[in-house]
Protein backbone atom coordinates (compact mmCIF):
# COMPACT_ATOMS: atom_id res chain seq x y z
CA UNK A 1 381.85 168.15 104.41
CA UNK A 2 383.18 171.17 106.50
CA UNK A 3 384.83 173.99 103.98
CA UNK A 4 387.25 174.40 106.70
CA UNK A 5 391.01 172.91 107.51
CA UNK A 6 388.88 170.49 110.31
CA UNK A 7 391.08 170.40 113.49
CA UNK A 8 391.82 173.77 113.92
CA UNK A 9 390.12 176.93 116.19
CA UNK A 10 386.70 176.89 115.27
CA UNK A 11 386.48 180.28 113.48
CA UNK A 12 389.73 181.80 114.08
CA UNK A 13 390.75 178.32 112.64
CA UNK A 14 389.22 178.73 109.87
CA UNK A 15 389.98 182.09 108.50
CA UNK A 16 393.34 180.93 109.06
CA UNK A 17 393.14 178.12 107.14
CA UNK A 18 391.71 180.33 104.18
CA UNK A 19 393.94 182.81 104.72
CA UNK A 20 397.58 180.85 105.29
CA UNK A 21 396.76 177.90 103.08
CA UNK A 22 394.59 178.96 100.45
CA UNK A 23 392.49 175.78 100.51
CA UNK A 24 389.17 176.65 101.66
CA UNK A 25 387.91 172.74 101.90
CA UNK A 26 390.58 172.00 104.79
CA UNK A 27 389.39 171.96 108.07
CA UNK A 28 391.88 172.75 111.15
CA UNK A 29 390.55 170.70 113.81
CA UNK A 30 389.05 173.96 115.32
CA UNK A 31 390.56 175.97 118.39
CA UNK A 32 389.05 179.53 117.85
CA UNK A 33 385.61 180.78 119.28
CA UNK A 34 382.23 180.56 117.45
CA UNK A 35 379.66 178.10 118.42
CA UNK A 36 378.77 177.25 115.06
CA UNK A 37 382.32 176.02 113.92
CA UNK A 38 382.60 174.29 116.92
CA UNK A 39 382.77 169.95 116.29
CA UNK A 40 383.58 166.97 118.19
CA UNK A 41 384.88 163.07 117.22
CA UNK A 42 382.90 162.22 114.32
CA UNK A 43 381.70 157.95 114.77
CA UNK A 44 382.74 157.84 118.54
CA UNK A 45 381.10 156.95 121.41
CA UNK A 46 381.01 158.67 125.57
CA UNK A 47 384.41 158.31 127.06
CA UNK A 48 384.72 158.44 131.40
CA UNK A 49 387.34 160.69 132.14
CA UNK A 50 388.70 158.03 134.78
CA UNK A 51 390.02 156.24 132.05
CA UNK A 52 391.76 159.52 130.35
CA UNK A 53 392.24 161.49 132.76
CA UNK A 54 395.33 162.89 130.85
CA UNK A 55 392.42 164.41 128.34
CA UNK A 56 391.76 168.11 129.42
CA UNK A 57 390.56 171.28 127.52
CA UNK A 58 391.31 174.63 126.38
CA UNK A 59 388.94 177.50 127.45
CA UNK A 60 389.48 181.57 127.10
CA UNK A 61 388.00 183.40 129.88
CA UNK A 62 384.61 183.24 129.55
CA UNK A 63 384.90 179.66 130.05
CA UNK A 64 384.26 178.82 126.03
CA UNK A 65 386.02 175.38 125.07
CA UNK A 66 387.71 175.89 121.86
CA UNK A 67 390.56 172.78 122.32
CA UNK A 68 391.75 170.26 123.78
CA UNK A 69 394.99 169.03 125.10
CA UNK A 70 396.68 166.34 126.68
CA UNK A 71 398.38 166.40 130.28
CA UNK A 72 402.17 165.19 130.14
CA UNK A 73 403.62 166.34 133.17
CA UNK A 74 401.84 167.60 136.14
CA UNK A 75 402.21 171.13 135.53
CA UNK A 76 402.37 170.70 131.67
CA UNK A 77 400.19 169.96 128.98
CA UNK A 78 401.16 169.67 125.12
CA UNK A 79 398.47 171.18 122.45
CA UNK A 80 398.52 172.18 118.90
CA UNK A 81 400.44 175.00 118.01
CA UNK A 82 397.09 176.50 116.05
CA UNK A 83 395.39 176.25 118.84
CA UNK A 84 397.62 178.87 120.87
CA UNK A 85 399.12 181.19 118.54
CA UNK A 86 398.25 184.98 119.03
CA UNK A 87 397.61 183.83 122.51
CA UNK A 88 398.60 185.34 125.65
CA UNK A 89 399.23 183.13 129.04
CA UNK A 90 396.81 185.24 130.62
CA UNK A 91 394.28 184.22 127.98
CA UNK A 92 394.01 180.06 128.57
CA UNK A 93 392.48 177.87 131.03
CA UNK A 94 393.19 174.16 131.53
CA UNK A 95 390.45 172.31 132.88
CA UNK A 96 390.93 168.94 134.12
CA UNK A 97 389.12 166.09 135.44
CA UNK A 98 385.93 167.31 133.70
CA UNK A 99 383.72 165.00 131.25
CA UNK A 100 380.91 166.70 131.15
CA UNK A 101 381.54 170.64 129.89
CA UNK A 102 378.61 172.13 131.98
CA UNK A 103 379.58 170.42 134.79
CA UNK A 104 381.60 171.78 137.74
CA UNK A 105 383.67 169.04 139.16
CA UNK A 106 387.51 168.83 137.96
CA UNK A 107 389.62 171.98 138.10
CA UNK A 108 390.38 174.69 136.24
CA UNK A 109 394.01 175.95 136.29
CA UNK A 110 395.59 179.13 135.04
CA UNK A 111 398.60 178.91 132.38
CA UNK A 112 401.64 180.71 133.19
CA UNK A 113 403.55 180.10 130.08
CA UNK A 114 402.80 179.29 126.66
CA UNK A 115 405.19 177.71 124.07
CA UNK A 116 404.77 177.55 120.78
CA UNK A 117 407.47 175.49 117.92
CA UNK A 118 409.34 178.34 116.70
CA UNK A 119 409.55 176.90 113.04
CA UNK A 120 405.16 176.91 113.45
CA UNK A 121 403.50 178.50 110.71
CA UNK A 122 400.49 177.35 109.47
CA UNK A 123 399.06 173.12 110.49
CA UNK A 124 399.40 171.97 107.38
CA UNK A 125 403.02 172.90 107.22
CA UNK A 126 403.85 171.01 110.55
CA UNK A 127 405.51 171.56 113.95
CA UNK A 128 402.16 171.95 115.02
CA UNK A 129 402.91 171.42 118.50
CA UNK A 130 402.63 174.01 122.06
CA UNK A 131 403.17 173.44 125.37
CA UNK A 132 401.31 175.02 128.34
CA UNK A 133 403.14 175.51 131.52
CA UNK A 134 400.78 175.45 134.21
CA UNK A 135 400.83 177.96 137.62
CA UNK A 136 399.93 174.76 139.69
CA UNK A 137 400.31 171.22 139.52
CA UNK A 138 397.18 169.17 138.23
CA UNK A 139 396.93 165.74 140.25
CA UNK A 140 396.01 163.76 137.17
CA UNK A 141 397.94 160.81 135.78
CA UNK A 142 400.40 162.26 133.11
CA UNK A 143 400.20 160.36 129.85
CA UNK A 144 404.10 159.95 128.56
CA UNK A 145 405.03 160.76 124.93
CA UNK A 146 406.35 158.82 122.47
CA UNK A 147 409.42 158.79 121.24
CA UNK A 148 411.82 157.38 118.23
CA UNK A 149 411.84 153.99 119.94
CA UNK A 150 408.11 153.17 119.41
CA UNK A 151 408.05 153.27 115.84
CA UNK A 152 405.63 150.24 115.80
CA UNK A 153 402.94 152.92 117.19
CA UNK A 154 403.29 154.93 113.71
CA UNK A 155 403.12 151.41 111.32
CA UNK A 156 400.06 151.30 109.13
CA UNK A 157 396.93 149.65 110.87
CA UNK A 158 398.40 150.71 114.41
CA UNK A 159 395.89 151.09 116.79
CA UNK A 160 394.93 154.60 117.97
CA UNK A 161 392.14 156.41 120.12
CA UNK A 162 391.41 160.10 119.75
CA UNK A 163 389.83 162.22 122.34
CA UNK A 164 387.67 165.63 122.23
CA UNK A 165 384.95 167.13 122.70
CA UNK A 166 384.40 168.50 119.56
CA UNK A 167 381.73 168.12 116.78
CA UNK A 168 379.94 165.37 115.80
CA UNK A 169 380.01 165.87 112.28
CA UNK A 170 381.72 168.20 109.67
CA UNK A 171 379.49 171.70 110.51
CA UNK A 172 377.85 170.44 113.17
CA UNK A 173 377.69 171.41 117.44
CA UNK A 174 380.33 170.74 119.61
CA UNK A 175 379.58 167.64 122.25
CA UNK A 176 378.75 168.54 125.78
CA UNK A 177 381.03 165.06 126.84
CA UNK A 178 384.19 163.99 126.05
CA UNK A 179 384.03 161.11 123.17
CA UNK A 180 386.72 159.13 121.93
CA UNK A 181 386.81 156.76 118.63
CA UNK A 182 389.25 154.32 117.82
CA UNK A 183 390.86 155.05 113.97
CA UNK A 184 393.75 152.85 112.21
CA UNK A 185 396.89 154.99 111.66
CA UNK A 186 397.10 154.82 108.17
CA UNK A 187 400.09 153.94 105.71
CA UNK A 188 402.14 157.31 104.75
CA UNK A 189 401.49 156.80 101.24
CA UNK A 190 397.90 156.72 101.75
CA UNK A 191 398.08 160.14 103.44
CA UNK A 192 400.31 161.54 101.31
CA UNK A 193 397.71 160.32 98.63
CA UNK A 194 395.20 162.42 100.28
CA UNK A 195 397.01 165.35 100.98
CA UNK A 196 400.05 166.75 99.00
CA UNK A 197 401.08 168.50 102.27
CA UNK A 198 401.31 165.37 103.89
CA UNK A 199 404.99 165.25 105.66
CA UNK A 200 406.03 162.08 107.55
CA UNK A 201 409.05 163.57 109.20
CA UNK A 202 406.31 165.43 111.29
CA UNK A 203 402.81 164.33 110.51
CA UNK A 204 400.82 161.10 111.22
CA UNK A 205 397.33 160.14 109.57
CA UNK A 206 394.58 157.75 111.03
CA UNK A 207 391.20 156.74 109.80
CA UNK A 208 389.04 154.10 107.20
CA UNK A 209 389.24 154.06 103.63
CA UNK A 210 385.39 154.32 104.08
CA UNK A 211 385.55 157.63 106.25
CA UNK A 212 383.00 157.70 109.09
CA UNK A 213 385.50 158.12 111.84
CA UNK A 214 387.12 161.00 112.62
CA UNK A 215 388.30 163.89 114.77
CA UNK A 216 386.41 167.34 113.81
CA UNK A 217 386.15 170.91 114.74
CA UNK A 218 386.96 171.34 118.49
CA UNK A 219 388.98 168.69 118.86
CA UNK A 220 392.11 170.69 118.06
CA UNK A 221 394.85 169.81 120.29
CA UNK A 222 393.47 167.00 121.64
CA UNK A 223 395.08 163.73 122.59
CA UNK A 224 396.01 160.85 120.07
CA UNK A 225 396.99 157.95 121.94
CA UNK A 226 398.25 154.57 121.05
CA UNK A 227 400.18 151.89 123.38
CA UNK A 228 399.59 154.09 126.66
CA UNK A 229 401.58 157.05 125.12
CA UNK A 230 400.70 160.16 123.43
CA UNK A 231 401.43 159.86 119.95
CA UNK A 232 399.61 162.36 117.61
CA UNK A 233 398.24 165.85 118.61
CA UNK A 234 394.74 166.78 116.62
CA UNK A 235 396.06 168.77 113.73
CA UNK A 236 394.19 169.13 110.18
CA UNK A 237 392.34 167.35 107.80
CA UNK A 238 389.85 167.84 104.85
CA UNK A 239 386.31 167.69 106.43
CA UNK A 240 385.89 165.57 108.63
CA UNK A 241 385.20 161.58 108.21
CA UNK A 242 385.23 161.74 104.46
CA UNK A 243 385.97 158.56 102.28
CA UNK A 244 389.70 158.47 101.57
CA UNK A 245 390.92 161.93 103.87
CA UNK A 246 391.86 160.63 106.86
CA UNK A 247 392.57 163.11 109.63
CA UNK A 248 396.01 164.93 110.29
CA UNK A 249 398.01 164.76 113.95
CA UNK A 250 401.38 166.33 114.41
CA UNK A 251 403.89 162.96 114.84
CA UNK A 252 404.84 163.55 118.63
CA UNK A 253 407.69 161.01 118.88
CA UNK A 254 409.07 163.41 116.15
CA UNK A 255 408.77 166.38 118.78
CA UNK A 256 410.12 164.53 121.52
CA UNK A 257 413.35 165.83 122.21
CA UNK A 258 411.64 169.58 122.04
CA UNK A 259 408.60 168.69 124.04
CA UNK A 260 411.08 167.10 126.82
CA UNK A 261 413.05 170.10 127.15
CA UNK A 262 409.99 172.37 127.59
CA UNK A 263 408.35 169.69 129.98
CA UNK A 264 411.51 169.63 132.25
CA UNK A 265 411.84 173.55 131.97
């Protein structure tokens, strides 16, 4: 088990989670730089990017993947909040269209603007959420969010598929291909169970009792999707894949009306 918050930036991630939270066995779902915090879906299997092509990722300029994100608009794309922060514009590459990292197909497009939810702090106190405007439009299908009409999305045992390409296990190297695994969205007393931080009003969980599934490191960001709409952004989580600590998203359809306004801006 990682003894870091497991979504967020791979090492800037973690000495954040250390630092902010205090709770050196969570694991932010990384978004910072180091190859060795670096970690993908945990249990999943190869995903073809034809059939997400919503699913991009975060590089800095070197080209290093450290997130992922998911496209909502075609100049926009929504991220985790963690995953930005401290970050200039000038900073952040989208790249689209692109399963296989060391590949060269796809495109890579330059941010313009980044917004981050002004009440974000730290992941594991919510509005973990950021939107990247884009200087061109991406010709990608959009994926639409969710909103306070599909609450049957967030009920316990809801289907949901995450997307990344981070690692494989809690620790371990980050994937060269996207993956994806399919995790129940679990009940919010069972999170809450889990994690005291746990807050419905802006948090979802999903996994098995059993662990063994999971988002990791370097999946930050990345796209939780349920019904055809994005409902969770890659958050936190303890480890990753662990019996009974399921992983953390940031509850989109609770971000809606803020997303919207920075999509249509």
């Amino acid at each position: 088990m990682a003894a870091t918050l497991h979504r967020l930036a791979k090492t800037v991630g973690v000495a954040l989670a250390v630092a902010t939270c205090g709770i050196s066995s969570l694991s932010v779902a990384s978004a910072a730089t180091p190859p060795d915090s670096e970690t993908k879906i945990v249990g999943g299997e190869r995903a073809k990017i034809a059939d997400h092509p919503y699913t991009v990722f975060l590089t800095n300029t070197s080209g290093f993947q450290f997130c992922g994100g998911t496209l909502v608009a075609p100049n926009k794309v929504v991220t985790a909040a963690h995953c930005t922060k401290g970050k200039t514009a000038e900073s952040v590459k989208v790249v689209a269209g692109r399963e296989d990292k060391q590949a060269s197909d796809g495109t890579t497009a330059a941010v313009s603007k980044v917004w981050i939810h002004p009440q974000y702090t730290t992941a594991t106190a919510g509005f973990d959420v950021s939107v990247l405007t884009l200087s061109s439009n991406l010709t990608q299908k959009p994926l639409p969010l969710a909103s306070s009409a599909d609450a049957d999305l967030y009920k316990e045992g809801a289907n949901s598929t995450v997307l990344g390409w981070g690692t494989t296990s809690s620790g371990g190297s980050a994937s060269r291909y996207l993956l994806k695994v399919d995790v129940p969205v679990t009940s919010d007393a069972t999170c809450k169970a889990a994690y005291s931080q746990y807050s419905n009003t802006s948090m979802v969980c999903a996994g098995l009792p059993e662990g063994g599934k999971d988002s990791c490191q370097g999946d930050s960001g990345g796209p939780m999707v349920g019904g055809g709409k994005l409902i969770g952004v890659v958050s936190w989580g303890e480890g990753c894949a662990a019996p009974k600590k399921p992983g953390v998203y940031a509850r989109v359809a609770a971000y809606h009306d803020v997303l919207q306004e920075q999509i249509k801006s």
